[in-house]
Protein backbone atom coordinates (compact mmCIF):
# COMPACT_ATOMS: atom_id res chain seq x y z
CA UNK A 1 -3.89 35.63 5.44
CA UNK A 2 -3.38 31.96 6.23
CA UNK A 3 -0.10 30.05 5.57
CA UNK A 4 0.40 26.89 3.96
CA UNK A 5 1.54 23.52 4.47
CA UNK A 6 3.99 21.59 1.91
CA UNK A 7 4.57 18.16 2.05
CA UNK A 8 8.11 17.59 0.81
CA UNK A 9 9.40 14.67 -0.31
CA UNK A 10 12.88 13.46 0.98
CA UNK A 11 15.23 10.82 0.14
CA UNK A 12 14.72 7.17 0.90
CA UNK A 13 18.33 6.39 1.01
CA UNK A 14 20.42 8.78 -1.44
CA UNK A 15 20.43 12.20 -0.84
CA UNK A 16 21.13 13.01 -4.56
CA UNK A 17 17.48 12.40 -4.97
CA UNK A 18 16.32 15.53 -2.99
CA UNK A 19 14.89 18.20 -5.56
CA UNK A 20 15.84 21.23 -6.41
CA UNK A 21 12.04 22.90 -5.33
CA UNK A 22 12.21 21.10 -2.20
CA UNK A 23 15.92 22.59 -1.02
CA UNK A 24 14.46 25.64 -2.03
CA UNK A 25 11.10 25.59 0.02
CA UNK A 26 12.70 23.96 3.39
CA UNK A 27 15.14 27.00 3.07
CA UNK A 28 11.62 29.56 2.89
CA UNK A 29 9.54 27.71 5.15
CA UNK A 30 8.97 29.44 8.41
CA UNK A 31 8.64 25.86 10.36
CA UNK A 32 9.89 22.65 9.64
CA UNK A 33 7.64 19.54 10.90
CA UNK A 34 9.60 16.59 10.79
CA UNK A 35 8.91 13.11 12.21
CA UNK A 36 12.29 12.68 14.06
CA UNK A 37 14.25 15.91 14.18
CA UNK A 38 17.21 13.96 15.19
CA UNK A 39 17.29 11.97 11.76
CA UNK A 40 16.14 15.41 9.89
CA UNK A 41 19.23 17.37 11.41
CA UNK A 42 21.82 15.26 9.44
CA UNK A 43 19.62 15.66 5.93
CA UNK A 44 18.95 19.86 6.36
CA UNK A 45 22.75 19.91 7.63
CA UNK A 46 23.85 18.08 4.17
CA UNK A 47 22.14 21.14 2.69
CA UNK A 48 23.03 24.13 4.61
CA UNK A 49 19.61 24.56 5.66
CA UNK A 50 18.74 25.89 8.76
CA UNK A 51 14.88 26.51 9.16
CA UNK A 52 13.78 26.10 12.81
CA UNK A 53 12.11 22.47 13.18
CA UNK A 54 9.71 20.89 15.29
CA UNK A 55 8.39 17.35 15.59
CA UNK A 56 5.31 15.66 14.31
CA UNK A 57 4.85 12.19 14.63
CA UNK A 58 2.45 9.08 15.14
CA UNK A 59 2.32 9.92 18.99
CA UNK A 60 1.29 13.64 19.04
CA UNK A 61 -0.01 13.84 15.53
CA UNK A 62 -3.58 15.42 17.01
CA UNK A 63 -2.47 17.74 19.61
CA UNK A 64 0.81 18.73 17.35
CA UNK A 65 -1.84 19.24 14.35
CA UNK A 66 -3.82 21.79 16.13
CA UNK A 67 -1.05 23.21 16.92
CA UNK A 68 0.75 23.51 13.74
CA UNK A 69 -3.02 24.61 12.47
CA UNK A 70 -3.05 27.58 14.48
CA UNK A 71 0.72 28.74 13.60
CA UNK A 72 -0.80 28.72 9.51
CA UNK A 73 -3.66 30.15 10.15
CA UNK A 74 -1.24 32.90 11.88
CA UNK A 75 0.38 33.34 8.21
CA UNK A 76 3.08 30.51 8.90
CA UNK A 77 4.33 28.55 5.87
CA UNK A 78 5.26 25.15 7.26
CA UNK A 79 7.40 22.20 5.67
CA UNK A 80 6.50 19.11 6.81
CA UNK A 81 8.86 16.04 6.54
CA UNK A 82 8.80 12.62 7.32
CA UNK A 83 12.11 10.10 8.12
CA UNK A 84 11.98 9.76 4.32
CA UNK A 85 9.58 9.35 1.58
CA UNK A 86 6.71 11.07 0.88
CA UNK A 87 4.46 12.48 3.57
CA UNK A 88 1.28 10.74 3.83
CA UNK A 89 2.04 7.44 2.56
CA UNK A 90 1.63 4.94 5.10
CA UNK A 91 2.82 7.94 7.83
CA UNK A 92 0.95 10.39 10.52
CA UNK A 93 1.30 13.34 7.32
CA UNK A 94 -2.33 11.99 5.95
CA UNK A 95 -3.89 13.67 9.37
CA UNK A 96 -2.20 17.28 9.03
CA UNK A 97 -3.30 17.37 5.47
CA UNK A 98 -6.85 16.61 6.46
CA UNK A 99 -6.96 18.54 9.22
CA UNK A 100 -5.34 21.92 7.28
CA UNK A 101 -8.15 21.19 4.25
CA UNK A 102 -10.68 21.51 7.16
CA UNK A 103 -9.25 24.44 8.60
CA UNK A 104 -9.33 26.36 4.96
CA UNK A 105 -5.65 26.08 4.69
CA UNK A 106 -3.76 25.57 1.31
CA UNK A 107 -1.89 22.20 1.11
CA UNK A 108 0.50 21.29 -1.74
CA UNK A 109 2.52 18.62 -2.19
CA UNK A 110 6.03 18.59 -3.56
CA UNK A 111 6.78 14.83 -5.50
CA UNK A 112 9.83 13.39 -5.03
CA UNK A 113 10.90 9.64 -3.56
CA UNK A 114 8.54 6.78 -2.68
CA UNK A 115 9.54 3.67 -1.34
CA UNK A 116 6.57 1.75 -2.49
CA UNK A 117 6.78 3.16 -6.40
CA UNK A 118 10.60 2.78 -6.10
CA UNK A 119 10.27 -1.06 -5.43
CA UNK A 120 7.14 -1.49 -7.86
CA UNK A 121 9.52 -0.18 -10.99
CA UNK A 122 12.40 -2.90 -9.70
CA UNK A 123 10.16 -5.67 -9.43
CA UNK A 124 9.52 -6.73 -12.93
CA UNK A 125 6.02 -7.47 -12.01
CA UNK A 126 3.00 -5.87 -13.18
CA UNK A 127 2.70 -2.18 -12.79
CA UNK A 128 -0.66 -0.97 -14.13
CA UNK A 129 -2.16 -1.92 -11.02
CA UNK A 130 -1.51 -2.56 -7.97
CA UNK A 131 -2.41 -2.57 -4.31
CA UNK A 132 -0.22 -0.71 -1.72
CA UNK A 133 -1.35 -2.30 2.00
CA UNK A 134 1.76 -0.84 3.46
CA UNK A 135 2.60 -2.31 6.79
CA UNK A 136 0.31 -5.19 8.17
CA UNK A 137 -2.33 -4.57 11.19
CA UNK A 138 -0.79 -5.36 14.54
CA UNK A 139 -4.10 -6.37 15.71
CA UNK A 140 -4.89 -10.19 14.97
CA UNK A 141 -8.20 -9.97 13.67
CA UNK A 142 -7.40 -7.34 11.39
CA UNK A 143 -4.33 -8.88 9.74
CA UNK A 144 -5.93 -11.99 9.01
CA UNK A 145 -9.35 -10.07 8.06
CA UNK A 146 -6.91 -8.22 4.92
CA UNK A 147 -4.94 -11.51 4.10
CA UNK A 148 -8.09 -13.14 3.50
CA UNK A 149 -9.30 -9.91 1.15
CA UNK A 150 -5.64 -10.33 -0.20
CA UNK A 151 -6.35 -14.06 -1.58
CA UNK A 152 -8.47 -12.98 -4.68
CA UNK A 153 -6.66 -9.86 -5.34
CA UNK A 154 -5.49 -9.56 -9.03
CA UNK A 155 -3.39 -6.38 -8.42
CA UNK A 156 0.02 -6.31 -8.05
CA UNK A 157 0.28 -5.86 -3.71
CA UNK A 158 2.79 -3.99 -1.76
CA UNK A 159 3.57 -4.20 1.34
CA UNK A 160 6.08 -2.77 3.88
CA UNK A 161 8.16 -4.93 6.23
CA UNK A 162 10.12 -4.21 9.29
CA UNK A 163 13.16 -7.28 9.35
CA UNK A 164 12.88 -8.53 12.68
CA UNK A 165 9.24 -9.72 11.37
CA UNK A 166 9.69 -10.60 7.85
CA UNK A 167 9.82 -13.84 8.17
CA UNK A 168 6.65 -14.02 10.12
CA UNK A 169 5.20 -12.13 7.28
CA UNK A 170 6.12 -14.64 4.86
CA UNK A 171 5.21 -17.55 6.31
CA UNK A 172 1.92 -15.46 6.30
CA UNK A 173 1.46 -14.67 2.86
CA UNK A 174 2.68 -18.22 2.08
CA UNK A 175 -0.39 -19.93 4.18
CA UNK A 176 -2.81 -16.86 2.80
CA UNK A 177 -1.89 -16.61 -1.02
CA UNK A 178 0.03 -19.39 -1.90
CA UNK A 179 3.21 -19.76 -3.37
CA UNK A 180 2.84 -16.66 -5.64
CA UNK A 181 5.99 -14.84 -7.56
CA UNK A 182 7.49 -11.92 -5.62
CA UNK A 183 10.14 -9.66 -5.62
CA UNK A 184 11.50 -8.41 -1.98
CA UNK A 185 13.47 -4.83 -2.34
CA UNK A 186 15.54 -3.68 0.38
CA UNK A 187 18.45 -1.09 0.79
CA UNK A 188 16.46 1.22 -2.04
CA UNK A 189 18.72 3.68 -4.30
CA UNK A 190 21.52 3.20 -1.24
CA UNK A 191 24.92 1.61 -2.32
CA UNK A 192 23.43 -2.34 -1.49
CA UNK A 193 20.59 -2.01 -2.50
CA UNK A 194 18.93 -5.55 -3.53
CA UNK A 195 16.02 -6.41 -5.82
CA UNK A 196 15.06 -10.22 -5.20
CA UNK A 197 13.14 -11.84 -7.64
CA UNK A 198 11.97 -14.82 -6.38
CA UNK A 199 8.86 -16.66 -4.84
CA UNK A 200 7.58 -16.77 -1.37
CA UNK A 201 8.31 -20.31 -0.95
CA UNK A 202 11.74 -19.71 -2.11
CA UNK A 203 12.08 -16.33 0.29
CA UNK A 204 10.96 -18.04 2.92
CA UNK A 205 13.59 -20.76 2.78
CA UNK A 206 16.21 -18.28 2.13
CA UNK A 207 15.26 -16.06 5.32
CA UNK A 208 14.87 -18.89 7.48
CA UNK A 209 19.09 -19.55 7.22
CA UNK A 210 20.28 -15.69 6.75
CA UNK A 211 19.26 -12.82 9.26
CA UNK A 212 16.67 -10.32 7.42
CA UNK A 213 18.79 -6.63 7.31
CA UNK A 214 17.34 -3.28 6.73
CA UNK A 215 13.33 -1.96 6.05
CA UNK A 216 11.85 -4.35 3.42
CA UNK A 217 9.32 -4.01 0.39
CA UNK A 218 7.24 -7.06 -0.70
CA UNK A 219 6.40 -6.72 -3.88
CA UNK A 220 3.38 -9.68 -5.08
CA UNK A 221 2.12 -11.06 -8.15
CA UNK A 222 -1.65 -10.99 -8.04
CA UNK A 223 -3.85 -13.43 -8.50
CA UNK A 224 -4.74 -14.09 -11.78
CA UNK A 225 -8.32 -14.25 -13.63
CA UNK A 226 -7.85 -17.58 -15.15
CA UNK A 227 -7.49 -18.69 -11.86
CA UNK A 228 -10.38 -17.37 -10.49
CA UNK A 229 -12.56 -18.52 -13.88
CA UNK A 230 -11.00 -21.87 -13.03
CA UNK A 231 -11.60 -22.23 -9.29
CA UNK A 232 -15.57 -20.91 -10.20
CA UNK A 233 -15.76 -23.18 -12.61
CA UNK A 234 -14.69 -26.42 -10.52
CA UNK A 235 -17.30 -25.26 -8.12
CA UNK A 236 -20.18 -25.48 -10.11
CA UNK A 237 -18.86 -28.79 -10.88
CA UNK A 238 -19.73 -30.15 -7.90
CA UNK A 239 -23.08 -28.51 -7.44
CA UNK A 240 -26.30 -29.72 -9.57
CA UNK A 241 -28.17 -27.46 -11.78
CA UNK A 242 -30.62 -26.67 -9.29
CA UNK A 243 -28.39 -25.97 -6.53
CA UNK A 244 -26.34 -23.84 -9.13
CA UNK A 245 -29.52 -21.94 -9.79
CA UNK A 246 -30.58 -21.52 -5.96
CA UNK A 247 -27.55 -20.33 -5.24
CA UNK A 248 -27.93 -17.04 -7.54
CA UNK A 249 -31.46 -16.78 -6.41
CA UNK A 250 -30.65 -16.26 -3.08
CA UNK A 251 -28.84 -13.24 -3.92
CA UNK A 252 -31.74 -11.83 -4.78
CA UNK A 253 -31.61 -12.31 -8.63
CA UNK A 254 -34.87 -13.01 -10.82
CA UNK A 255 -35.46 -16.20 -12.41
CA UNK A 256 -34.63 -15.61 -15.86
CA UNK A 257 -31.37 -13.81 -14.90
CA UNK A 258 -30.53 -16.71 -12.54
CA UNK A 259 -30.56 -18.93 -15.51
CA UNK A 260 -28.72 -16.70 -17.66
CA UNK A 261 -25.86 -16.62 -14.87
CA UNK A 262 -25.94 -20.33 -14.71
CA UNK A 263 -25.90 -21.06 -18.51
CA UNK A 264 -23.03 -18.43 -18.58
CA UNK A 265 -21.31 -20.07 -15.73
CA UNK A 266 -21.48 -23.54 -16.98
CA UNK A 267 -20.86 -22.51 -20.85
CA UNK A 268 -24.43 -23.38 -21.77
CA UNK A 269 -27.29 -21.92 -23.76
CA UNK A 270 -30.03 -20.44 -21.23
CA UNK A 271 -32.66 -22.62 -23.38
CA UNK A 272 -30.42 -25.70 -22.08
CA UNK A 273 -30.94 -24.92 -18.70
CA UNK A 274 -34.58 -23.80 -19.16
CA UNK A 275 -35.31 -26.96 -20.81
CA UNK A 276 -33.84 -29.00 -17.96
CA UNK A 277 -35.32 -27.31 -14.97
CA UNK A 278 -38.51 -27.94 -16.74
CA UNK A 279 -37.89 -31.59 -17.56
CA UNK A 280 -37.28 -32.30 -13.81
């Protein structure tokens, strides 16, 4: 019979917020996986847990998978942890998961502590939806290929932050988006923890005089319909009825449904715009 692999959710900052399921299966799991042991030894010590623990992380995530497969497969039930959070969000615990559903092995995941929900319930924004991009790309291209996709986003976004480049970030966002309402969470459910409810403009100029402290959230307004109905609309503006209407007919629509789109965009009847095309 094949093991199984749990993905346990660990504090972010308070340890109160451990539950009771997950104390219970790091004490019966026959391996703990945890992304620094070093950091996990002071959390399993707080609990008097003392499972045997190896490390999985963003550097050996393949060959540790396979190997971590092959113990479950053996009948091992494994534990796997990250620094803290939930497994799998924005961490190397997406590739064991898909990688033990490939093998045939049974994966269930215990909820507990997310940074990015956490932060999305302080920041008085929107919450219905919302768009969690985690960390930035490192690569160039990339970053400024999903700030661009960012500008007509009307989710909420979230977005992860390291302080040594926040302000970089900012400054980022600022150029990208505009000076859109935010609210940047750091020090979550730990003693300081802040909730800033501001805009980017105004983070920016706050960051630029104090040092950025601790792993940040950026929490974002979207952007909003009207704006985007607005911005459309001042486009067509400048174009003339017949560019308007070449412009949706070389995306491939039909005449008739060009015109429709055009007498929509422009808040006409579609026998105004017939009767002008043909008048010209």
């Amino acid at each position: 019979m094949s093991g199984k692999l749990y993905l346990c959710a660990t504090p972010i900052g308070n340890l109160e917020d451990i539950t009771l399921r997950v104390i219970r299966v790091l004490k019966e799991a026959d391996l703990i996986a945890a992304e620094d042991t070093r950091n996990s030894r002071k959390l399993l010590n707080h609990f008097d847990i003392h499972t045997p623990m190896t490390s999985y992380h963003e550097h050996n995530k393949f060959q540790k998978a396979r190997l971590l497969i092959e113990k479950m497969q053996q009948g091992q039930e494994i534990a796997l942890i990250t620094d803290a959070g939930t497994p799998g969000i924005s961490d190397p615990g997406e590739e064991l998961a898909r990688m033990a559903y490939e093998a045939g092995i049974e994966v269930t995941s215990l909820p507990g502590p997310a940074a990015c929900i956490t932060a999305l319930t302080l920041s008085g924004l929107p919450s219905r939806r919302f768009s969690f991009e985690a960390f930035l790309p490192a690569d160039k291209k990339e970053r400024s290929r999903i700030l661009e996709e960012l500008q007509q986003e009307t989710r909420t976004i979230i977005l992860y932050e390291a302080p040594h480049r926040l302000l970089r970030t900012l400054k980022e966002l600022k150029e990208a988006l505009g000076n859109r309402k935010m609210t940047l969470c750091r020090e979550l459910t730990k003693k300081h923890e802040t909730a800033f409810h501001t805009s980017i403009e105004e983070c920016i100029q706050f960051y630029e005089t104090q040092e950025p402290k601790g792993e940040c959230v950026l929490i974002v307004e979207g952007r909003s319909r009207e704006e985007i109905e607005e911005n459309k609309r001042k486009k067509w503006e400048t174009m003339s009825i017949e560019e308007h209407m070449q412009l949706y007919l070389d995306q491939g629509l039909e005449k008739k449904e060009a015109m429709k789109s055009v007498a929509k965009d422009r808040g006409l009847s579609k026998r105004e715009i017939y009767q002008y095309l043909n008048c010209q």
